[in-house]
Protein backbone atom coordinates (compact mmCIF):
# COMPACT_ATOMS: atom_id res chain seq x y z
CA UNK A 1 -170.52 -86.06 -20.67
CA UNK A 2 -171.33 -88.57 -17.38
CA UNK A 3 -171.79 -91.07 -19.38
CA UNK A 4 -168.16 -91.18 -20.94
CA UNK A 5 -166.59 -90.06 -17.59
CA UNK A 6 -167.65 -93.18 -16.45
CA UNK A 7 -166.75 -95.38 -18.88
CA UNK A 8 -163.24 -93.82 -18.84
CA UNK A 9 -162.97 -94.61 -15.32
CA UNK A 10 -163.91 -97.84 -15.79
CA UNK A 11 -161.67 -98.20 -18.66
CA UNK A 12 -159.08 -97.30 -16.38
CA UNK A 13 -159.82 -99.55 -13.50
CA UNK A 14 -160.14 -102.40 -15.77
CA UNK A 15 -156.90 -101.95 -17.93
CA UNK A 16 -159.11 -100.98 -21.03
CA UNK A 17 -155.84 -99.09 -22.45
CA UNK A 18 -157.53 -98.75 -26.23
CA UNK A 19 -160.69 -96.89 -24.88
CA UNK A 20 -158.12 -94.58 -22.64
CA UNK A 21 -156.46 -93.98 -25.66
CA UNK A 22 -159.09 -92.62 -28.01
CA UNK A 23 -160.75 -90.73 -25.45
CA UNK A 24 -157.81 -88.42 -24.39
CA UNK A 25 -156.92 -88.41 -28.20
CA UNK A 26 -160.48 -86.75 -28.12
CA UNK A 27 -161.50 -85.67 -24.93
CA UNK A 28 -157.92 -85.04 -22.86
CA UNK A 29 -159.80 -83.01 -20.08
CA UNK A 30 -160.67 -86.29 -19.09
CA UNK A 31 -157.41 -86.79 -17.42
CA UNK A 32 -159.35 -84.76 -14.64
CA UNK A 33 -162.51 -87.00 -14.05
CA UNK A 34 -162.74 -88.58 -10.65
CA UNK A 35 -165.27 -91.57 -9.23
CA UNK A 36 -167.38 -90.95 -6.24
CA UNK A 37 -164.57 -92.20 -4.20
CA UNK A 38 -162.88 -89.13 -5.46
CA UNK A 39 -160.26 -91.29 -7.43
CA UNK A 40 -159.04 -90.04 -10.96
CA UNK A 41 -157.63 -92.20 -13.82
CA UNK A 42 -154.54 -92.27 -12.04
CA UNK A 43 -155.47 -93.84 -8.78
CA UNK A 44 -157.32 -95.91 -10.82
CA UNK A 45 -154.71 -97.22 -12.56
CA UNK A 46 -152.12 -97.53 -10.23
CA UNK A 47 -154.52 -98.91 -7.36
CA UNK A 48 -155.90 -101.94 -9.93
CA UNK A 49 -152.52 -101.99 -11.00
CA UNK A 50 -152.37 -101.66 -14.82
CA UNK A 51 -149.15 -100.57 -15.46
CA UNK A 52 -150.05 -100.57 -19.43
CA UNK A 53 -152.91 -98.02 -18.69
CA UNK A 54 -150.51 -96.08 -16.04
CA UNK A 55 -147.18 -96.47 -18.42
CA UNK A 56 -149.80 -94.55 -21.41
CA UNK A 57 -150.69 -91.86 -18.86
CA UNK A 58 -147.27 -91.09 -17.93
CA UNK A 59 -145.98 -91.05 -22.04
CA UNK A 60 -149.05 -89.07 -22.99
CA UNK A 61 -147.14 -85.98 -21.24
CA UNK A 62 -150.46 -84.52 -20.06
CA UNK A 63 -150.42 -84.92 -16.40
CA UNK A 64 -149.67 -82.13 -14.40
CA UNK A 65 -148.68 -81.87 -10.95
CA UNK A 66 -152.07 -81.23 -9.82
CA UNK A 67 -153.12 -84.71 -11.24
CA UNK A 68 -150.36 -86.56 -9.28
CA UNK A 69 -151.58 -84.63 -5.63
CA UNK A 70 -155.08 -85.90 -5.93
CA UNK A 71 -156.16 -87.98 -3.33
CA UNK A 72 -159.16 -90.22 -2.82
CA UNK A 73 -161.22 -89.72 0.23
CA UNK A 74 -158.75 -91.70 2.33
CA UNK A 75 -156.21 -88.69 1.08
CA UNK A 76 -154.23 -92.11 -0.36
CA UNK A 77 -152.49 -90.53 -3.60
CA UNK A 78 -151.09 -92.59 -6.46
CA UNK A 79 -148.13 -94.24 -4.57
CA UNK A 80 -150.27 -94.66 -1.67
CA UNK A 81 -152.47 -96.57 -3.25
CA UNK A 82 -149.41 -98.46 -5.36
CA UNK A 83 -147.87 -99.35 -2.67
CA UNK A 84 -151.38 -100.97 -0.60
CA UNK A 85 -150.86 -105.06 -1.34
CA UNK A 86 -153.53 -106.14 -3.37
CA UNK A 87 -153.53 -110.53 -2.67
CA UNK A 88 -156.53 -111.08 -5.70
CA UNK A 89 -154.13 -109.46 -8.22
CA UNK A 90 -151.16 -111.00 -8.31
CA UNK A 91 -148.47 -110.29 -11.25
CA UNK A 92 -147.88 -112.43 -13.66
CA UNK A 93 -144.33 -114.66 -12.25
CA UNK A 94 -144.65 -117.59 -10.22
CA UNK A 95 -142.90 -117.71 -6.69
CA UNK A 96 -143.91 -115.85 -3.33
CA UNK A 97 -140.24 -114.64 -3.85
CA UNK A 98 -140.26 -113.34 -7.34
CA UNK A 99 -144.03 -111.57 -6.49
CA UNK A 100 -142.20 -109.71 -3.31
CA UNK A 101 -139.33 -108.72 -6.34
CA UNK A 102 -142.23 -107.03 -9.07
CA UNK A 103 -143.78 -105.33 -5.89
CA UNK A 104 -141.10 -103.34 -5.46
CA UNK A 105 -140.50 -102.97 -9.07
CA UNK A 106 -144.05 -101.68 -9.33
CA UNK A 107 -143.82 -99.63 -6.72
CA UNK A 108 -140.21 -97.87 -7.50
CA UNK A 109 -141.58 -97.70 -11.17
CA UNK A 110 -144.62 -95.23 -9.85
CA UNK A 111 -142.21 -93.65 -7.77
CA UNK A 112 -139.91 -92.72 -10.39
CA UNK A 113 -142.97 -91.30 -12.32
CA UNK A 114 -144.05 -88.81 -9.39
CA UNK A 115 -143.28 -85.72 -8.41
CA UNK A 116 -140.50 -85.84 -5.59
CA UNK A 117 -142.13 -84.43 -3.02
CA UNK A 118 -145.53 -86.64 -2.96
CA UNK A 119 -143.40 -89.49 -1.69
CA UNK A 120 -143.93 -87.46 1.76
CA UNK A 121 -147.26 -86.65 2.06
CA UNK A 122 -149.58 -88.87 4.62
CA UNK A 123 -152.50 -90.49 4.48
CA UNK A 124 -155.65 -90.20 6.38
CA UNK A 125 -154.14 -92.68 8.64
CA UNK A 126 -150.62 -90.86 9.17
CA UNK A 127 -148.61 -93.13 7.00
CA UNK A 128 -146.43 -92.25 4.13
CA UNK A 129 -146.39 -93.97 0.95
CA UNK A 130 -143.42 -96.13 2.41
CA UNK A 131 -145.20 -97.18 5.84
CA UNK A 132 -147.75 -98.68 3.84
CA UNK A 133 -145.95 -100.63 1.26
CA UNK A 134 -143.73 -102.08 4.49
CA UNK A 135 -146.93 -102.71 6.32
CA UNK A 136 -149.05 -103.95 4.09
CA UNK A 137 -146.40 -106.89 2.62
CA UNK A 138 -145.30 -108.10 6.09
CA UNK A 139 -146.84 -111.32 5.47
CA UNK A 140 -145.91 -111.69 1.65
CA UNK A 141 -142.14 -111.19 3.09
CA UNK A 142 -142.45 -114.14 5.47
CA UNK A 143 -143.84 -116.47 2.78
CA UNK A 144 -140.97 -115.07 0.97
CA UNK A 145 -138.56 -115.87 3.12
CA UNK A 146 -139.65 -119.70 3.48
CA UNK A 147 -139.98 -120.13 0.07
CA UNK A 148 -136.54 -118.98 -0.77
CA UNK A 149 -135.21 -121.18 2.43
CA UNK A 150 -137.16 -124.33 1.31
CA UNK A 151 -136.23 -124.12 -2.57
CA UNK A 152 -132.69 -123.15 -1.37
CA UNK A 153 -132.33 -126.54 0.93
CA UNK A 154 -133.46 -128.89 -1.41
CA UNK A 155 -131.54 -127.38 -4.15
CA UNK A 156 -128.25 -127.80 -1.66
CA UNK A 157 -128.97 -131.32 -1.32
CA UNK A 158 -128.85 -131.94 -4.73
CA UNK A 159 -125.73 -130.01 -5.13
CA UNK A 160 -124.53 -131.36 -2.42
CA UNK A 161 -124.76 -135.24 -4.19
CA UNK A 162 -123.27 -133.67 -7.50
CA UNK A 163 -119.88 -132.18 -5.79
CA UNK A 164 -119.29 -135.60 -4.02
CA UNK A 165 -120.30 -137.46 -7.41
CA UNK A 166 -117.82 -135.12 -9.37
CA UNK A 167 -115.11 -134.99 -6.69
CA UNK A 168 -114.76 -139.12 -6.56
CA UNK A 169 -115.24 -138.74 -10.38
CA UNK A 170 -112.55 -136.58 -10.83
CA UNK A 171 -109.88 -138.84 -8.74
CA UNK A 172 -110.59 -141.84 -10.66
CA UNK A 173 -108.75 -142.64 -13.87
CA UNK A 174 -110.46 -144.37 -16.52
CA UNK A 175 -108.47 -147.10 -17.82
CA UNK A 176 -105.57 -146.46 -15.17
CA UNK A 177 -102.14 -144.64 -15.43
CA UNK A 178 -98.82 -146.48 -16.92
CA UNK A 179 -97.01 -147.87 -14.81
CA UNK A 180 -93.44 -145.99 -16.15
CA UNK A 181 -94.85 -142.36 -16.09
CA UNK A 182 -97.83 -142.64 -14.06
CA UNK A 183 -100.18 -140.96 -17.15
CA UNK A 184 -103.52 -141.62 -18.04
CA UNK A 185 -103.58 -144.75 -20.80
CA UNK A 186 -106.43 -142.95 -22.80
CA UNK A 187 -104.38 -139.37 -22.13
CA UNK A 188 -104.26 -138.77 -25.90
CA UNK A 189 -108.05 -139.67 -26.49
CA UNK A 190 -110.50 -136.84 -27.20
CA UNK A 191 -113.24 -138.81 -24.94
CA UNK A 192 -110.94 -138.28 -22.18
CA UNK A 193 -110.29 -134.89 -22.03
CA UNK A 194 -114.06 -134.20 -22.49
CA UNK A 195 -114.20 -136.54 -18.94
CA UNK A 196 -111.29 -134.37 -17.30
CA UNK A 197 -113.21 -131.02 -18.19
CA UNK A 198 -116.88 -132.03 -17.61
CA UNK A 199 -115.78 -133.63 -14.14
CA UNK A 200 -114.20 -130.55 -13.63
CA UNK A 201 -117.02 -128.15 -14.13
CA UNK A 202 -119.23 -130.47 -12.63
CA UNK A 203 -117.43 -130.50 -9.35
CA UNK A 204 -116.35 -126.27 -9.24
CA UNK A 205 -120.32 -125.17 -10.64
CA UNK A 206 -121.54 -127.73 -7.86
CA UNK A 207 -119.69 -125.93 -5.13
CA UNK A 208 -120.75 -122.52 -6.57
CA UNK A 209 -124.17 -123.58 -6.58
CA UNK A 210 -123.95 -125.12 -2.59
CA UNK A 211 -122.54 -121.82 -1.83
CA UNK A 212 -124.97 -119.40 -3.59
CA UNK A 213 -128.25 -121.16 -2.30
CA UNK A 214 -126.46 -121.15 1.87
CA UNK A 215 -126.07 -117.34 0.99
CA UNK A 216 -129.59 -117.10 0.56
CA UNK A 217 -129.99 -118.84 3.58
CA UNK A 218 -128.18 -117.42 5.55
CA UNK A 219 -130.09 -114.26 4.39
CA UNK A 220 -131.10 -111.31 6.70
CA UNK A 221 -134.27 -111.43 4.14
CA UNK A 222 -134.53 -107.39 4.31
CA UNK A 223 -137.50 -105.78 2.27
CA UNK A 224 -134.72 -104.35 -0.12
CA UNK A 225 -132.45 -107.90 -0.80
CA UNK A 226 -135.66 -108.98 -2.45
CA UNK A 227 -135.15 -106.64 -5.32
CA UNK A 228 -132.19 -107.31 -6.34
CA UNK A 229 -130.01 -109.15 -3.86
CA UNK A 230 -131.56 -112.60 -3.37
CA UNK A 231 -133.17 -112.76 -7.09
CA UNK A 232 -129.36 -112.77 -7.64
CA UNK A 233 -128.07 -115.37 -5.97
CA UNK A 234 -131.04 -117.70 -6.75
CA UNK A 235 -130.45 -117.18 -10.74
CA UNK A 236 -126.58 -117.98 -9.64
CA UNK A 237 -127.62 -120.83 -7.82
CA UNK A 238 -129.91 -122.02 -10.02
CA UNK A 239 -127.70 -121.18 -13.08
CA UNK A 240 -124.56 -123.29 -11.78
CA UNK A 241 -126.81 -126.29 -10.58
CA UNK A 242 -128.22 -127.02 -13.76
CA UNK A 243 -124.33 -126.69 -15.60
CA UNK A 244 -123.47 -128.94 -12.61
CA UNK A 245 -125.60 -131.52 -13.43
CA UNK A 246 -124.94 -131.02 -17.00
CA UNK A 247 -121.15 -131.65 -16.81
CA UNK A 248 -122.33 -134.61 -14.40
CA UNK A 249 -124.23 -136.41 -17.27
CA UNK A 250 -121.64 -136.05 -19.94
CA UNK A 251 -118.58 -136.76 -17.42
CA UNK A 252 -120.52 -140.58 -16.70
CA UNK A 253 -121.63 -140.52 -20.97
CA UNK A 254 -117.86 -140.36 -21.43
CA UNK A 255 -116.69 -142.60 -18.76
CA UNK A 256 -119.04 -144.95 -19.55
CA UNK A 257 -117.43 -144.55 -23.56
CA UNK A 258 -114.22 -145.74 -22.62
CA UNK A 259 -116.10 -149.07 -20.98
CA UNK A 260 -117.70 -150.44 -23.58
CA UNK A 261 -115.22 -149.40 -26.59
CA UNK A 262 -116.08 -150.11 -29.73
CA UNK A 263 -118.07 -153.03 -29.63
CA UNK A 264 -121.58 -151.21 -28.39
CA UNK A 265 -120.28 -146.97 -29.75
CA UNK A 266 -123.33 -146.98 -32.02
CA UNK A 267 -125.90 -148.48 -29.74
CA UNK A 268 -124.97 -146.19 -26.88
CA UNK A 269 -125.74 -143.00 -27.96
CA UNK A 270 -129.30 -143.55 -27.69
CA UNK A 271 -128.86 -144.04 -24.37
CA UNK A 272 -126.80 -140.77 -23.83
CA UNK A 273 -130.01 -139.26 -25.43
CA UNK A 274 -132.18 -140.71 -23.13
CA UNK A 275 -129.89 -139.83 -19.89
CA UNK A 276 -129.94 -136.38 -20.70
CA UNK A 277 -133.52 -136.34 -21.82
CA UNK A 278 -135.23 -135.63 -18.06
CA UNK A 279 -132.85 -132.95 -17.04
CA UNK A 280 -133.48 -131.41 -21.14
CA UNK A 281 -137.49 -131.63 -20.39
CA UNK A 282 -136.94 -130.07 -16.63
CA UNK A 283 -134.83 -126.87 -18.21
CA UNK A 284 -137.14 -126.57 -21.14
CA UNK A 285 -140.11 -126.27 -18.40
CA UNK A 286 -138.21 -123.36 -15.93
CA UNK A 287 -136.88 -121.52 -18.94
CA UNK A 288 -139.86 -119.28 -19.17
CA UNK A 289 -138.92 -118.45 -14.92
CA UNK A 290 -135.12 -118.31 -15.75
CA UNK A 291 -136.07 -115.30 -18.82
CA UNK A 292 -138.28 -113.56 -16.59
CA UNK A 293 -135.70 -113.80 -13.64
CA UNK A 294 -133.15 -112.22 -15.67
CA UNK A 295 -135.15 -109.44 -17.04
CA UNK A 296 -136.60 -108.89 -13.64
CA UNK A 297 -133.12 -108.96 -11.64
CA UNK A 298 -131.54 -106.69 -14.58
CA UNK A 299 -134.34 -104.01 -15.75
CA UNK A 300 -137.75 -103.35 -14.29
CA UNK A 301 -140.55 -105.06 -16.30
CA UNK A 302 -143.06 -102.29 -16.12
CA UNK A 303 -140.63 -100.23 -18.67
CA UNK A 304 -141.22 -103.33 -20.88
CA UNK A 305 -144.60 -103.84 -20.65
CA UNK A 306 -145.17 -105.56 -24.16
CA UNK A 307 -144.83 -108.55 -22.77
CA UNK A 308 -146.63 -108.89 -19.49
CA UNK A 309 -150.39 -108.62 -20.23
CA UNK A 310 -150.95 -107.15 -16.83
């Protein structure tokens, strides 16, 4: 059976999960087969990094204990050679950030799967599974670290401009106060207390948003904050700058109502459309980052693996 040993392993390092399938449905001893690098469908997997052809190994329930202390002829086992940094196979999120977050997702998520006390063992080399993983990503870290910096400064400008906007919004009165009681003359008018609310939120999701993005700044950018820590603060950041500038174009929408009255209502509105059109096309674009963000931050995507052809 050569033949189909090798097309297993191949099947394996190429994230063929069907022909994996039907051979161990068939064939299960092939859970044992190993390359001339001494590499079995394990190392494979986890070194090529399919986690759809190492998530059906581990739910098969056929590995033993031996098949997890196999090593290749570098003695690398399967988290050794999860946590090695491959650069030509990067997963499937955009951001030097968010690729340093599914690293360590990946590499906890093989961890998890393993028998406690491989996590020890050392390499040819002399370096644990964790040694590695730190060495290996020192430069993906960095890159990390200035992209989160950059994106974080010019998103602090912005909401820097919106909480100055909102603040001299929210002092002035459209229309004026009465002279008697010193209330707003449009007090009573629905339009108005949309302004008072959306200058509001504008002004407190602006501030939240400055202070979120110089918390990631102000970072120590440790190997663990980008698993959970600074993914955080970005989605809050990120989260309250968009509502910012949300409750920025419908404060000036209604502001702007109470100028022209009723002589151009119907004609405006159009126009409101149009304001809110850029900012509508920008959110449409990131909502694809913001879903994988929040499934990322909250749940690791390698237990979900429908949906990342990997």
């Amino acid at each position: 059976m050569a033949k189909a040993d090798n097309i297993v392993l191949m099947a394996a390092k190429n994230g063929v999960v069907e022909i994996i399938e039907k051979f161990l449905e068939v064939f299960p001893a092939v859970i044992h087969d190993r390359s001339t690098e001494m590499k079995n469908i394990l190392i494979l997997a986890g070194e090529n990094r399919h986690p759809n052809v190492y998530n059906l190994l581990i739910k098969k329930n056929i590995l033993t204990e031996t098949t997890f202390l196999r090593v290749a002829l570098n003695e690398n086992n399967v988290l050794h050679v999860a946590a090695t940094y491959k650069k030509d196979k990067p997963w499937p999120i955009p951001g030097v950030a968010l690729q340093m977050q599914w690293e360590i997702k990946w590499f906890e998520f093989v961890k998890a799967s393993i028998p406690a006390g491989i996590t020890f063992r050392l390499n040819q080399a002399g370096e644990t599974p964790e040694e590695v993983f730190s060495k290996t990503r020192e430069d993906l870290m960095k890159e990390g670290r200035d992209w989160l910096i950059k994106t974080s400064e010019s998103c602090s400008v912005v909401a820097s401009l919106i909480a100055g906007v909102a603040f001299a919004t929210s002092a002035a009165i459209p229309g004026g106060t009465l002279d008697t009681s010193g209330k707003p003359i449009f007090e009573k008018q629905p339009a108005f207390q949309v302004f008072s609310i959306s200058s509001l939120l504008a002004l407190c999701f602006s501030v939240t948003a400055l202070v979120m993005f110089l918390a990631i700044i102000t970072s120590r950018f440790q190997e663990k904050d980008f698993d959970t820590n600074l993914p955080m603060k970005l989605l809050l950041g990120l989260s309250s700058l968009f509502v910012s500038i949300a409750a920025m174009l419908v404060c000036f929408c209604t502001g702007h109502f109470f100028m022209i009255g009723d002589k151009l209502k119907y004609a405006a509105y159009p126009v409101y459309a149009l304001t809110c059109f850029p900012v509508s096309i920008f959110a449409a674009a990131q909502f694809p980052l913001y879903i994988d963000l929040l499934r990322t931050t909250f749940k690791n995507p390698f237990e979900h693996l429908s949906r990342y052809k990997v």
